[in-house]
C-alpha atoms as a PDB file:
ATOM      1  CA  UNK A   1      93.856  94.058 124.871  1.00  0.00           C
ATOM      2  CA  UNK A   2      91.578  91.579 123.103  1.00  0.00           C
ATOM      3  CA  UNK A   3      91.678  91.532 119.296  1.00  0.00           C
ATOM      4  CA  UNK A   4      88.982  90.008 117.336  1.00  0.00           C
ATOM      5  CA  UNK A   5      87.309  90.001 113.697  1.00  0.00           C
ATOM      6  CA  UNK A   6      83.635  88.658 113.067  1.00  0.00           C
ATOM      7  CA  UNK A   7      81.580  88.687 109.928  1.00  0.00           C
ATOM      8  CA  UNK A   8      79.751  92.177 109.864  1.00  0.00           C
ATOM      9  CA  UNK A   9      75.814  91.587 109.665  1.00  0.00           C
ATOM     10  CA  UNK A  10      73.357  93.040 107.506  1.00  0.00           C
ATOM     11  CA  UNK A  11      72.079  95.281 110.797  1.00  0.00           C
ATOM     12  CA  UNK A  12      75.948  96.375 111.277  1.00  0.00           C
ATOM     13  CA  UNK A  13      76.258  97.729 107.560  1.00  0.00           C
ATOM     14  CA  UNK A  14      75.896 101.314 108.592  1.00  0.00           C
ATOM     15  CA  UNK A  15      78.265 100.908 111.162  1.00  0.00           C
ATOM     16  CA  UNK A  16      80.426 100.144 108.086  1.00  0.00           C
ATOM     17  CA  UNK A  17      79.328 102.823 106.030  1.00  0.00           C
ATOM     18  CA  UNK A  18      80.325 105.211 108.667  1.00  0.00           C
ATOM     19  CA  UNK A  19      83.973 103.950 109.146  1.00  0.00           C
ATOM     20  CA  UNK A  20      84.515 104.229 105.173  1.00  0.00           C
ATOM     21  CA  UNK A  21      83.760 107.963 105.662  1.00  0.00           C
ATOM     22  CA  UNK A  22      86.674 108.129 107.521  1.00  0.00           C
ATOM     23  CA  UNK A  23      88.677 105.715 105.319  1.00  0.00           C
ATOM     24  CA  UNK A  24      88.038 107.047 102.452  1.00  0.00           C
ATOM     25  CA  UNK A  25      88.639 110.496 103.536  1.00  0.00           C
ATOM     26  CA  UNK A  26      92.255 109.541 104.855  1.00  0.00           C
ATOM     27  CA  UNK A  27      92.855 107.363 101.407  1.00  0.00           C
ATOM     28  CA  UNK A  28      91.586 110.804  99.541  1.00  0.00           C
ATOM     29  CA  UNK A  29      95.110 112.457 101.380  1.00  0.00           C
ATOM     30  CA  UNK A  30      97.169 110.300  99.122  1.00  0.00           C
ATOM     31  CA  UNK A  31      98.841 111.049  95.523  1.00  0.00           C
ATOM     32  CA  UNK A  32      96.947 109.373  93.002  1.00  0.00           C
ATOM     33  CA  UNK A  33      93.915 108.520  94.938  1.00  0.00           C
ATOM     34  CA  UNK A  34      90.654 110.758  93.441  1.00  0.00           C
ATOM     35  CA  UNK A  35      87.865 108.767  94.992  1.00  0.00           C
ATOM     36  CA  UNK A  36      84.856 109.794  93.042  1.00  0.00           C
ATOM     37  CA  UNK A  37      82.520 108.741  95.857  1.00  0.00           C
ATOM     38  CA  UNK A  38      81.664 111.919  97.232  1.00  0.00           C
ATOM     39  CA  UNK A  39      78.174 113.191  96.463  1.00  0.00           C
ATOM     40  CA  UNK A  40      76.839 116.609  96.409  1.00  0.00           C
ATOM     41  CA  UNK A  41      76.783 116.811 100.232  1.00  0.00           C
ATOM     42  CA  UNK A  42      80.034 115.624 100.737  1.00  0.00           C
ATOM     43  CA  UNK A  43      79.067 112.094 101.647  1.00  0.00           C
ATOM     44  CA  UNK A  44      81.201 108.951 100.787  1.00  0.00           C
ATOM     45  CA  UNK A  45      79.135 106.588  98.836  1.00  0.00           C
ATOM     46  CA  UNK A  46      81.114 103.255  98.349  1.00  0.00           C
ATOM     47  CA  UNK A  47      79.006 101.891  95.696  1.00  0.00           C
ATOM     48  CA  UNK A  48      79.618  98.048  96.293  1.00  0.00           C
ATOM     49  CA  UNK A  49      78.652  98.081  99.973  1.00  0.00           C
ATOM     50  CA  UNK A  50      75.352  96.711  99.781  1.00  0.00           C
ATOM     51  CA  UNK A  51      77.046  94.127  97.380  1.00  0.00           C
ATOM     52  CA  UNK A  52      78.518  92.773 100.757  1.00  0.00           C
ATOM     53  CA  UNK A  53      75.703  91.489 102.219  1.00  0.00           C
ATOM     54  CA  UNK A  54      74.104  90.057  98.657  1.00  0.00           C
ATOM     55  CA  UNK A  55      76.747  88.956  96.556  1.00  0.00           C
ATOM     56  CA  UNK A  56      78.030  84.907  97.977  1.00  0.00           C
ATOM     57  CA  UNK A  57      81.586  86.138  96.345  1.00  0.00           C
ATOM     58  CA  UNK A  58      82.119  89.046  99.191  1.00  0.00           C
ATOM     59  CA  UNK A  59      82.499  88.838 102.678  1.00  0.00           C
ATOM     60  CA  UNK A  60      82.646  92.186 105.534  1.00  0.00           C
ATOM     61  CA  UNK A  61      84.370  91.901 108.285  1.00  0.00           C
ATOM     62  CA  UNK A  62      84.273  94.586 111.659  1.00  0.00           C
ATOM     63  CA  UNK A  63      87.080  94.072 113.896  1.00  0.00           C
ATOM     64  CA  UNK A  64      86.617  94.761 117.326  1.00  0.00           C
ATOM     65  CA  UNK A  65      89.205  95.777 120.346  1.00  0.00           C
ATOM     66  CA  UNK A  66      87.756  94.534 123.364  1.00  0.00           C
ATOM     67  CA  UNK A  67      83.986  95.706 122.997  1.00  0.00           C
ATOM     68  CA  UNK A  68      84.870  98.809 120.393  1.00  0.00           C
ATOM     69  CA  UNK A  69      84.769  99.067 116.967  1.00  0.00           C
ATOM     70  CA  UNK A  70      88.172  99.439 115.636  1.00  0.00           C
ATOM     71  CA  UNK A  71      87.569  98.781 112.081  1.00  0.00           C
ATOM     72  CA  UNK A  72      86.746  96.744 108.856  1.00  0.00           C
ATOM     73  CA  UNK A  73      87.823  94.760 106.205  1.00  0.00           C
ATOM     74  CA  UNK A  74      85.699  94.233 102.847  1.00  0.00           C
ATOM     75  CA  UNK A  75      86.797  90.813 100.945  1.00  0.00           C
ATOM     76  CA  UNK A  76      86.658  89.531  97.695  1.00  0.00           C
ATOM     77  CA  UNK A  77      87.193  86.345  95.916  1.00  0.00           C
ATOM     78  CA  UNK A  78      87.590  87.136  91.806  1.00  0.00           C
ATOM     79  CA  UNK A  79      85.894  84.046  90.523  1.00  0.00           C
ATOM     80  CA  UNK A  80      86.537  85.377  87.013  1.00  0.00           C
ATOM     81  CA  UNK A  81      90.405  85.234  88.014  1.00  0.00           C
ATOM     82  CA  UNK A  82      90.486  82.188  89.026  1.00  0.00           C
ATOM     83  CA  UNK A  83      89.234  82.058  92.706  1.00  0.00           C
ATOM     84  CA  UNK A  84      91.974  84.901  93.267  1.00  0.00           C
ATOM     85  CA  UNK A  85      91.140  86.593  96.944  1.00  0.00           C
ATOM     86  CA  UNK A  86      91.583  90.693  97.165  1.00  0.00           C
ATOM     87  CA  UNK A  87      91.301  92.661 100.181  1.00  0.00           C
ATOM     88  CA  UNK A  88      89.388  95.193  98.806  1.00  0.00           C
ATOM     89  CA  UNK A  89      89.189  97.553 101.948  1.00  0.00           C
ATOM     90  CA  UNK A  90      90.878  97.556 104.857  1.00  0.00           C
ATOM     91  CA  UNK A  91      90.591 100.154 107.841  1.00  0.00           C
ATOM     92  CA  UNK A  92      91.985 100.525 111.595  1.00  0.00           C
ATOM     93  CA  UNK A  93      90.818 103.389 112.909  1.00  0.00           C
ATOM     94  CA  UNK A  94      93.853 105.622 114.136  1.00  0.00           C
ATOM     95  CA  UNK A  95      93.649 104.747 117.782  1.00  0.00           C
ATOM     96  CA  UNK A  96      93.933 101.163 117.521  1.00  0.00           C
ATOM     97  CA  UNK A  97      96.562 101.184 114.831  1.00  0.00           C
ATOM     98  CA  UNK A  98     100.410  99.580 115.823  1.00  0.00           C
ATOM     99  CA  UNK A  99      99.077  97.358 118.711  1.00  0.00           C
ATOM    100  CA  UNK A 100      98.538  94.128 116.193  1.00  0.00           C
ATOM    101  CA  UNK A 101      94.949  94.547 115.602  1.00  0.00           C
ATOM    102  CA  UNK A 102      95.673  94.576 111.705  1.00  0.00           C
ATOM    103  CA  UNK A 103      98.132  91.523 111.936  1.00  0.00           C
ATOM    104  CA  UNK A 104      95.425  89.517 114.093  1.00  0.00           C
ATOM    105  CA  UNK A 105      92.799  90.378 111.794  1.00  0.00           C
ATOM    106  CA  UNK A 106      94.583  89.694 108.491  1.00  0.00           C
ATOM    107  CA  UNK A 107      95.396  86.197 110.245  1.00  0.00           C
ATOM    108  CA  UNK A 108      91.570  85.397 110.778  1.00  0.00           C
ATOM    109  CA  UNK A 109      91.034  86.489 107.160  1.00  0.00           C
ATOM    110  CA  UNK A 110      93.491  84.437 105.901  1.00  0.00           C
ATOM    111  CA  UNK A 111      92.236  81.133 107.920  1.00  0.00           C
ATOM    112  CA  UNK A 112      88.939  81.544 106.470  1.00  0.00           C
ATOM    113  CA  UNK A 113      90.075  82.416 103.294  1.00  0.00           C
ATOM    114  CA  UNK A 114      93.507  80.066 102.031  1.00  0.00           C
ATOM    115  CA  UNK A 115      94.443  80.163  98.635  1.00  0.00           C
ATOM    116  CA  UNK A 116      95.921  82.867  95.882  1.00  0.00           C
ATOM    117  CA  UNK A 117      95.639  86.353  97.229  1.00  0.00           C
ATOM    118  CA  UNK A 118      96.549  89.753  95.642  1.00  0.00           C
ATOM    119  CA  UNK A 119      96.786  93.058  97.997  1.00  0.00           C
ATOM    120  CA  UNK A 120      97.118  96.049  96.665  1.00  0.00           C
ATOM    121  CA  UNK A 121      98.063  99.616  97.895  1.00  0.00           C
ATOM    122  CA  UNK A 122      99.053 103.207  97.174  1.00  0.00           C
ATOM    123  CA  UNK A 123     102.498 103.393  96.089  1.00  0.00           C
ATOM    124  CA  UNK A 124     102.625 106.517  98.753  1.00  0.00           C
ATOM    125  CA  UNK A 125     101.287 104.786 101.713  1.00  0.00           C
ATOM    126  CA  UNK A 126     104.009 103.881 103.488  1.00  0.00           C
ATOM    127  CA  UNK A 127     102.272 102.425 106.526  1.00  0.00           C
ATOM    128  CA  UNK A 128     100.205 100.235 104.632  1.00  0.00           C
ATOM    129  CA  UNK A 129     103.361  99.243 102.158  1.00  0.00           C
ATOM    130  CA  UNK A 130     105.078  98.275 105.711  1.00  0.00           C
ATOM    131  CA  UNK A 131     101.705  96.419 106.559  1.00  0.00           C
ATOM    132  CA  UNK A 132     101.125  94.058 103.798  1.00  0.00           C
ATOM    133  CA  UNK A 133     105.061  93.529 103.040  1.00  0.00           C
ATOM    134  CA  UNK A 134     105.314  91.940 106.457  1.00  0.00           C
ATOM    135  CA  UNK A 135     101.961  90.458 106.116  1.00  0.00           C
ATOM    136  CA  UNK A 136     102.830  88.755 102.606  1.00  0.00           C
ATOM    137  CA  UNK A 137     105.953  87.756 104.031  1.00  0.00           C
ATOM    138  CA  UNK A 138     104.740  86.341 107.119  1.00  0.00           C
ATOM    139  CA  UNK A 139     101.931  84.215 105.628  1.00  0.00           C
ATOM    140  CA  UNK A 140     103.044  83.010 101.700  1.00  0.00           C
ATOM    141  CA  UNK A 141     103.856  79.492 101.433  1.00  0.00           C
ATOM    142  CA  UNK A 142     105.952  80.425  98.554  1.00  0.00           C
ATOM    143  CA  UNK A 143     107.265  83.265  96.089  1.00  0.00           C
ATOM    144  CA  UNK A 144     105.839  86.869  97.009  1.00  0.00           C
ATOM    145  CA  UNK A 145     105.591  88.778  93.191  1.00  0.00           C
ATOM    146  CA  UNK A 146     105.458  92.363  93.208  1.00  0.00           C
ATOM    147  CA  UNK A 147     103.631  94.263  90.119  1.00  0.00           C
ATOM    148  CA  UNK A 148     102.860  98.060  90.059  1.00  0.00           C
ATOM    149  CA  UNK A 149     101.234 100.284  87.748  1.00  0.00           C
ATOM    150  CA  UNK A 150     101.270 103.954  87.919  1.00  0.00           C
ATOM    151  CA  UNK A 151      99.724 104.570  91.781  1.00  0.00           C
ATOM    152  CA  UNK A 152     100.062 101.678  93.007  1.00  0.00           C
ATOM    153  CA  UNK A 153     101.567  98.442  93.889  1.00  0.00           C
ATOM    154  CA  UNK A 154     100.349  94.302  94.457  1.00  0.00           C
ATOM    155  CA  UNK A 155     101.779  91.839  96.050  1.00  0.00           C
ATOM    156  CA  UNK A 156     100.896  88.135  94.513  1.00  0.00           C
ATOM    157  CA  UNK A 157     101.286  85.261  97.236  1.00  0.00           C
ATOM    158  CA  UNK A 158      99.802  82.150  98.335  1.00  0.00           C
ATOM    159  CA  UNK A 159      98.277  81.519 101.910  1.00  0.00           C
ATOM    160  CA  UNK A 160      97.886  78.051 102.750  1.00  0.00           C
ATOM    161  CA  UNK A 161      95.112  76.679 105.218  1.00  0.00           C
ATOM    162  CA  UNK A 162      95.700  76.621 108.310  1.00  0.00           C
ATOM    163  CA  UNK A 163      96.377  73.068 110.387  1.00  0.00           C
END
């Protein structure tokens, strides 16, 4: 199977918008995760998604198994923390999930984005723990610090640019 992530484009932000109904509804599932997106119908609203396509400091991402969507990414660099990059949303929809979709995507992130990144997760997803342990350890070019707060846990690593 062929794995590949592209910038999403403004005419592919509902397609987006759909797939964090999903997302969010299976983050929802977790201990300490109240998203207060939901509106009166029961509609997801992520409120930064049309930030995505105007902001120059955020960059969405659709990732694609052959010609299907199987998922997104939504980026971030924190220029107020320095130029620190944050994966601020990250989704493989169930049927493409352990077939290295998510590794080959995160590796196209991180060749368009090197530098100082910081992932975070909930404490009580264990899938997505396993994910980003192996991904931080795969791809720093140096230490790997762990913080946590009450729900959830970041890893702190570097990601140097690719030769």
């Amino acid at each position: 199977m062929r794995f590949f992530i592209k910038p999403a484009l403004i005419e592919e932000k509902q397609v987006i918008f759909n797939l964090i109904q999903h997302y969010l509804d299976e983050l929802s599932r977790f201990p300490d995760e109240e998203p207060d997106y939901k509106d009166a119908d029961g509609v997801y609203q992520y409120r930064y998604l049309d930030a995505y396509w105007t902001e120059k400091e955020r960059f969405p991402y659709l990732m694609r198994c052959e010609e299907n969507i199987a998922g997104f990414a939504l980026v971030r660099v924190k220029v107020e923390d320095g130029g620190l990059w944050e994966i601020a949303e990250f989704y493989v929809l169930p049927e493409f999930r352990q077939r290295g979709l998510a590794m080959a995507s995160v590796t196209e992130i991180f060749k368009r984005h090197p530098g100082e990144w910081k992932i975070m997760f909930n404490k009580h997803n264990q899938p997505g723990r396993a994910l980003w342990q192996k991904v931080a350890e795969r791809f720093s070019k140096g230490d790997i610090l762990t913080e946590s707060d009450a729900s959830h846990e970041y890893l702190c690593f570097t990601v140097a640019p690719f030769a």
